[in-house]
C-alpha atoms as a PDB file:
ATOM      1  CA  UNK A   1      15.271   7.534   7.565  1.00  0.00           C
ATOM      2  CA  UNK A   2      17.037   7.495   4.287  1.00  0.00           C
ATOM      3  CA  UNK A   3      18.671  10.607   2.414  1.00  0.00           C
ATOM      4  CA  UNK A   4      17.245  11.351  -1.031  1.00  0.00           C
ATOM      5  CA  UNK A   5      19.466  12.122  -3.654  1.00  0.00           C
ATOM      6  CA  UNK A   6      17.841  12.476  -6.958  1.00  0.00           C
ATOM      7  CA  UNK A   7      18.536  14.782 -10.072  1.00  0.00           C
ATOM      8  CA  UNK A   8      15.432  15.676 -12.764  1.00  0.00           C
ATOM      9  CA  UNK A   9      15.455  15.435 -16.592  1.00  0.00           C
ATOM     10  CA  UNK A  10      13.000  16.869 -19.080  1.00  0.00           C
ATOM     11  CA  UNK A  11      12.624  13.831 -22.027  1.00  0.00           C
ATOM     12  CA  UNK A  12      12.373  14.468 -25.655  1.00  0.00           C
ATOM     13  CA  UNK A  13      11.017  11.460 -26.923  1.00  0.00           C
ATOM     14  CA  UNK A  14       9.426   8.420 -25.702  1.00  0.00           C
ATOM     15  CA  UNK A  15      12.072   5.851 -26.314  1.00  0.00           C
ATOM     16  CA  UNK A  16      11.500   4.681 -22.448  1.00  0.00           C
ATOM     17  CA  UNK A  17       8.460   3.079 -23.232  1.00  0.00           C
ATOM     18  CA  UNK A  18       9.143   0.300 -25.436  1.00  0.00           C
ATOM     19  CA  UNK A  19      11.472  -1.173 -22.524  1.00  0.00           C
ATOM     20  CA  UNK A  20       9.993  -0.098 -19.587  1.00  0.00           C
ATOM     21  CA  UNK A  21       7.314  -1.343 -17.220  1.00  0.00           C
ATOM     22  CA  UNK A  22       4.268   1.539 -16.352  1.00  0.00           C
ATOM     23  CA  UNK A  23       2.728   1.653 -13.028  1.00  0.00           C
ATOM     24  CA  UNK A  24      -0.288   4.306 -12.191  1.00  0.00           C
ATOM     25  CA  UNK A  25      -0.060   6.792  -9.590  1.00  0.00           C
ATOM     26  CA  UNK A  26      -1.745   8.870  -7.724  1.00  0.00           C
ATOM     27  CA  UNK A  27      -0.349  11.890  -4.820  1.00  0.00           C
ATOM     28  CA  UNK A  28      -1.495  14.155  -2.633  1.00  0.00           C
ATOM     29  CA  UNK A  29       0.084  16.799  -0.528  1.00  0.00           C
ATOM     30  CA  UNK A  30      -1.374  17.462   2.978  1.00  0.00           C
ATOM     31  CA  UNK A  31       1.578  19.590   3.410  1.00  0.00           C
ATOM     32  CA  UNK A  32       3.586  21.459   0.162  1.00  0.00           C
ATOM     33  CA  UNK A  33       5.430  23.674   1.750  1.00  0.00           C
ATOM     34  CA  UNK A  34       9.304  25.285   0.438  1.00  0.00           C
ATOM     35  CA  UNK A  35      10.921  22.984   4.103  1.00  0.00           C
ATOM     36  CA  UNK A  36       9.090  20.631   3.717  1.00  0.00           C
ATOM     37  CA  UNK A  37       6.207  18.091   2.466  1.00  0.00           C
ATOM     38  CA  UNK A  38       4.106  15.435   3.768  1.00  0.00           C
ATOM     39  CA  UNK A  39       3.141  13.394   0.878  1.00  0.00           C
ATOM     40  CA  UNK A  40       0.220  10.415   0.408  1.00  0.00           C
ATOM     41  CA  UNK A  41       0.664   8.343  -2.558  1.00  0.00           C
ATOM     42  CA  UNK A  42      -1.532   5.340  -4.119  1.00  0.00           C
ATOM     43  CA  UNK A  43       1.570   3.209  -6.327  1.00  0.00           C
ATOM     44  CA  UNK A  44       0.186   0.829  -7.805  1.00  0.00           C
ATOM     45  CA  UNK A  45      -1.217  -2.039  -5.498  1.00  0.00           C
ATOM     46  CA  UNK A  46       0.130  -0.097  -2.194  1.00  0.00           C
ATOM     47  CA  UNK A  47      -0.223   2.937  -0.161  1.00  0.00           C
ATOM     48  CA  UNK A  48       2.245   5.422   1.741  1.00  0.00           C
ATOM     49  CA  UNK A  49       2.617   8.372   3.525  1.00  0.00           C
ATOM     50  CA  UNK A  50       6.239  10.238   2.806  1.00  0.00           C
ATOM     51  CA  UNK A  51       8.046  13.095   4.832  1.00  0.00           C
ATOM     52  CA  UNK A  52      10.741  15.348   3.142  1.00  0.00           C
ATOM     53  CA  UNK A  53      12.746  17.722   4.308  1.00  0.00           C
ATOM     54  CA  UNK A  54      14.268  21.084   2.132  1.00  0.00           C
ATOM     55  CA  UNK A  55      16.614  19.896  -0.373  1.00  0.00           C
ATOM     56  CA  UNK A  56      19.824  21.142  -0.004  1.00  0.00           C
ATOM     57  CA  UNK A  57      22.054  20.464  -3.154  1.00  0.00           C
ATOM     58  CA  UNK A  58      20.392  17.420  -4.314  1.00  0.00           C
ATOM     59  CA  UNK A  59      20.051  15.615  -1.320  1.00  0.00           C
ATOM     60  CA  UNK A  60      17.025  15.250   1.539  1.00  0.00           C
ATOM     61  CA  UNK A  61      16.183  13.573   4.591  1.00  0.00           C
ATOM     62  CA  UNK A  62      13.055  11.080   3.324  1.00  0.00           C
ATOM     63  CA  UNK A  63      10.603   9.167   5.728  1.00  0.00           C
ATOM     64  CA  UNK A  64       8.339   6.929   4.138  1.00  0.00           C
ATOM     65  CA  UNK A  65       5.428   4.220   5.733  1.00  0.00           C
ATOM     66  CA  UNK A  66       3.346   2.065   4.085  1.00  0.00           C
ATOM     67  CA  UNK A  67      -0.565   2.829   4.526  1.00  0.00           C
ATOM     68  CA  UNK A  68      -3.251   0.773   3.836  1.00  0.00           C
ATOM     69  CA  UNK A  69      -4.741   1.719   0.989  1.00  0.00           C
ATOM     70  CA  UNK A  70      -8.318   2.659   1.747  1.00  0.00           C
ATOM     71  CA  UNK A  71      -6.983   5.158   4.216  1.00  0.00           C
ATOM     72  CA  UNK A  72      -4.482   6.873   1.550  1.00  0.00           C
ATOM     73  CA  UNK A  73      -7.659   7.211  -0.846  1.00  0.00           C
ATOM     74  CA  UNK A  74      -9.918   8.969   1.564  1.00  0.00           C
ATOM     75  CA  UNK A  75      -6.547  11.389   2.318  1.00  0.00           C
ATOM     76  CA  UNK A  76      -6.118  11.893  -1.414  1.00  0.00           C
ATOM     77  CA  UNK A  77     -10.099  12.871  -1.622  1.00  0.00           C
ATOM     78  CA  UNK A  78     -10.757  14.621   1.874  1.00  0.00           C
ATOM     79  CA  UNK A  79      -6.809  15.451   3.355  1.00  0.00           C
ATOM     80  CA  UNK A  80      -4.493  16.466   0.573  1.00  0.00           C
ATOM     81  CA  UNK A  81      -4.498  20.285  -1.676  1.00  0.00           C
ATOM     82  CA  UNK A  82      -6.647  19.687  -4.489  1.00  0.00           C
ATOM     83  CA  UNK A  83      -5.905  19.378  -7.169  1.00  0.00           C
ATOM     84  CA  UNK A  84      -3.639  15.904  -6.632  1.00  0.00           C
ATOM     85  CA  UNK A  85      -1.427  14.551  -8.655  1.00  0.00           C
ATOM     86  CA  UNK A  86      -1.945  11.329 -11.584  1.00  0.00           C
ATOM     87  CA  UNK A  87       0.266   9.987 -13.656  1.00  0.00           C
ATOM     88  CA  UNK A  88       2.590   6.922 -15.122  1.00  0.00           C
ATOM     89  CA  UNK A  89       5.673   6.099 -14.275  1.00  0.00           C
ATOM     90  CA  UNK A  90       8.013   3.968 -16.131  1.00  0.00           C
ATOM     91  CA  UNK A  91      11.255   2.126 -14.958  1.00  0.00           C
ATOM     92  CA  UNK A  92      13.943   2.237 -17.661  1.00  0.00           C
ATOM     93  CA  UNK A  93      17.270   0.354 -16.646  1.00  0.00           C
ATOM     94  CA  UNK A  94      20.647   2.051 -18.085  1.00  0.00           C
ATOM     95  CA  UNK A  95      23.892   1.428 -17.431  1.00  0.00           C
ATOM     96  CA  UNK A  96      23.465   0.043 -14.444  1.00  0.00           C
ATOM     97  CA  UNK A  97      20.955   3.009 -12.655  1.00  0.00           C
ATOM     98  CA  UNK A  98      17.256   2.673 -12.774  1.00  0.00           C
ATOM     99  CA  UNK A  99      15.561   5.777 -14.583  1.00  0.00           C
ATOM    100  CA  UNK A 100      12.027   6.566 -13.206  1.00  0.00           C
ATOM    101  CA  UNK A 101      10.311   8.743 -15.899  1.00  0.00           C
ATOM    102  CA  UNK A 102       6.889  10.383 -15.226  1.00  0.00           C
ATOM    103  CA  UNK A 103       4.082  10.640 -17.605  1.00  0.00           C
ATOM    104  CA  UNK A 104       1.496  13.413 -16.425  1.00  0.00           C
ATOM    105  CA  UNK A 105      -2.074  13.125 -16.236  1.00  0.00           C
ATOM    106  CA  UNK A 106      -4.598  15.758 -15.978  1.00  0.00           C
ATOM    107  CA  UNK A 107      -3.359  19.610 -15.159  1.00  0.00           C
ATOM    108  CA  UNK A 108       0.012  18.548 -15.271  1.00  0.00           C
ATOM    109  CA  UNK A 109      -0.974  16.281 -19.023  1.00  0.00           C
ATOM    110  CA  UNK A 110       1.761  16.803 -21.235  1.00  0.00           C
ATOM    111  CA  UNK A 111       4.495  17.426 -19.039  1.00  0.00           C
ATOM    112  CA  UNK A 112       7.214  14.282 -18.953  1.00  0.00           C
ATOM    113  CA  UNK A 113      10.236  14.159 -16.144  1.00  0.00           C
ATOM    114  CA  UNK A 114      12.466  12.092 -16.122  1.00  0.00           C
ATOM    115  CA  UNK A 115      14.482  10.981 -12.501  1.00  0.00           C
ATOM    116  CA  UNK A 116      17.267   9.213 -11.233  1.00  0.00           C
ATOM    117  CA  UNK A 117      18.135   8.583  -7.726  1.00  0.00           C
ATOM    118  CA  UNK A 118      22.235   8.480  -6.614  1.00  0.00           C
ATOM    119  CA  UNK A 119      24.152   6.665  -4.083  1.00  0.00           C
ATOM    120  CA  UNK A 120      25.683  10.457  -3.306  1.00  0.00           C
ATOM    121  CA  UNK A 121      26.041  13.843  -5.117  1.00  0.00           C
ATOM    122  CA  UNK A 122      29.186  13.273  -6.645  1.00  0.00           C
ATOM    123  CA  UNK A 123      28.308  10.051  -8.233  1.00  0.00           C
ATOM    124  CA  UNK A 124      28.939   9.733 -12.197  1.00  0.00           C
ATOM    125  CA  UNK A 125      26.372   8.261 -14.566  1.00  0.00           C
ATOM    126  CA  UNK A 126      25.117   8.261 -18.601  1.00  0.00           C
ATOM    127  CA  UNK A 127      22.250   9.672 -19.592  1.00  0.00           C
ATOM    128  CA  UNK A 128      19.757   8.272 -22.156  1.00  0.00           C
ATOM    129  CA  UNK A 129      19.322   9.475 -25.617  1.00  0.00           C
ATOM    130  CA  UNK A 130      15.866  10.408 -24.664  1.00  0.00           C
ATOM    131  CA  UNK A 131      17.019  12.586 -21.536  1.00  0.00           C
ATOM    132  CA  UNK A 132      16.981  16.505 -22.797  1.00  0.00           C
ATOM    133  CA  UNK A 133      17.488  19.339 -20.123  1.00  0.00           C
ATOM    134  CA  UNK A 134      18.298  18.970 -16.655  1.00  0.00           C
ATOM    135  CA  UNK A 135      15.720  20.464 -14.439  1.00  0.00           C
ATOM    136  CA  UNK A 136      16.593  19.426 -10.730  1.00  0.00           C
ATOM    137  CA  UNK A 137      17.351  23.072  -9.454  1.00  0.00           C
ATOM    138  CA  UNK A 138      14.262  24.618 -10.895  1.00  0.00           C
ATOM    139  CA  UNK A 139      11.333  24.204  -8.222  1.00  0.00           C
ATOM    140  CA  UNK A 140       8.439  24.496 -10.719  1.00  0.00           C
ATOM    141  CA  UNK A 141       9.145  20.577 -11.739  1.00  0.00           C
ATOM    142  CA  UNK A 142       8.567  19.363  -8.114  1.00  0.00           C
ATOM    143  CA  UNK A 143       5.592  17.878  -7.690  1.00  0.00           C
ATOM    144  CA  UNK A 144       4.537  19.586  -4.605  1.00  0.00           C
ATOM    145  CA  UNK A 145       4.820  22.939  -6.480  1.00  0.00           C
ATOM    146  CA  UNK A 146       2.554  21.293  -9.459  1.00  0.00           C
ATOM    147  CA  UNK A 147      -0.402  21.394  -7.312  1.00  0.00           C
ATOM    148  CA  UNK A 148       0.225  24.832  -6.639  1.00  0.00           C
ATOM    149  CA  UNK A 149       0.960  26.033 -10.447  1.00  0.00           C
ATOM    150  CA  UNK A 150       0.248  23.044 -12.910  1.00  0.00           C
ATOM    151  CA  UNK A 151       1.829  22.399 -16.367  1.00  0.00           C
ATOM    152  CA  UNK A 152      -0.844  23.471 -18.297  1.00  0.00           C
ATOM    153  CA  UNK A 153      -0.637  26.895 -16.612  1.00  0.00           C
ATOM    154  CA  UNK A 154       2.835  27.727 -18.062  1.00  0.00           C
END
C-alpha cells in the first residue's frame, strides 16, 4: 500500500508540451463512489487495477496491480460506468518534482489538469508558469466524478 498525496492545477497554456513526453490513456471506474474507487486503467503499453480510499486533506491510502492488458480492455468495455475516461498525459520535470498534466479526450475534451504528487502535505514546491488555479479540494475535477458529470456538461 502506498499513501497518495497529490494536489490539482487547472493550466492556462500549453507550455508543458514542448518538453514533455505524452502517453495515451484510458480508465474506467467499476466503483466511483465519495469512500472510495476501484479504478482499471490501460497506460500506455500496461494495464492495472487501482483501489483508493476517501481523501482526507490531500492524502489517500492507494493499492495498485498490474493487469494484463486484454483483461483491463474487456473491464473498460463490459465492467466499468460508461462513459470511461481518454486522454494524454504529459510528464513535465520542474524543479526537481515531476508534473503530470492531463489532456482530455471526448466528454471531458477541453478540460486540462494539471497534478503533482508530494512526499507529505506539508512539503514546499514551485509551480510552473503554465499552472493557473488550484483545484484539489473541488470534487468535480476527480476523475471518478467526470464519469458521473463530464466537462462538457458544465
Amino acid at each position: 500500500m502506498a499513501i497518495e498525496i497529490e494536489r490539482k492545477f487547472l493550466v492556462n497554456s500549453f507550455d508543458y508540451q514542448k518538453q514533455s513526453e505524452c502517453t495515451y490513456i484510458h480508465q474506467g471506474y467499476i466503483c466511483a463512489e465519495k469512500e472510495r474507487v476501484v479504478r482499471v486503467r490501460i497506460y500506455g503499453e500496461k494495464a492495472f487495477i487501482t483501489i483508493k480510499n476517501a481523501a482526507i486533506g490531500f492524502s489517500r491510502d492507494e493499492f495498485e496491480y498490474e493487469i494484463p492488458i486484454n483483461e483491463a480492455k474487456q473491464m473498460l468495455e463490459v465492467v466499468c460506468i460508461q462513459p470511461t475516461i481518454e486522454k494524454y498525459r504529459y510528464k513535465f520535470q520542474y524543479k526537481g518534482f515531476i508534473w503530470e498534466i492531463d489532456e482530455f479526450l471526448g466528454e471531458n475534451e477541453g478540460l486540462v489538469i494539471a497534478e503533482i504528487e508530494l512526499e507529505s502535505e506539508n512539503t514546499s514546491f514551485e509551480i510552473p508558469n503554465f499552472i493557473a488555479d488550484e483545484v484539489t479540494n473541488d470534487t468535480r475535477y476527480y476523475n471518478a466524478n467526470l464519469i458521473k458529470n463530464p466537462f462538457r456538461n458544465w
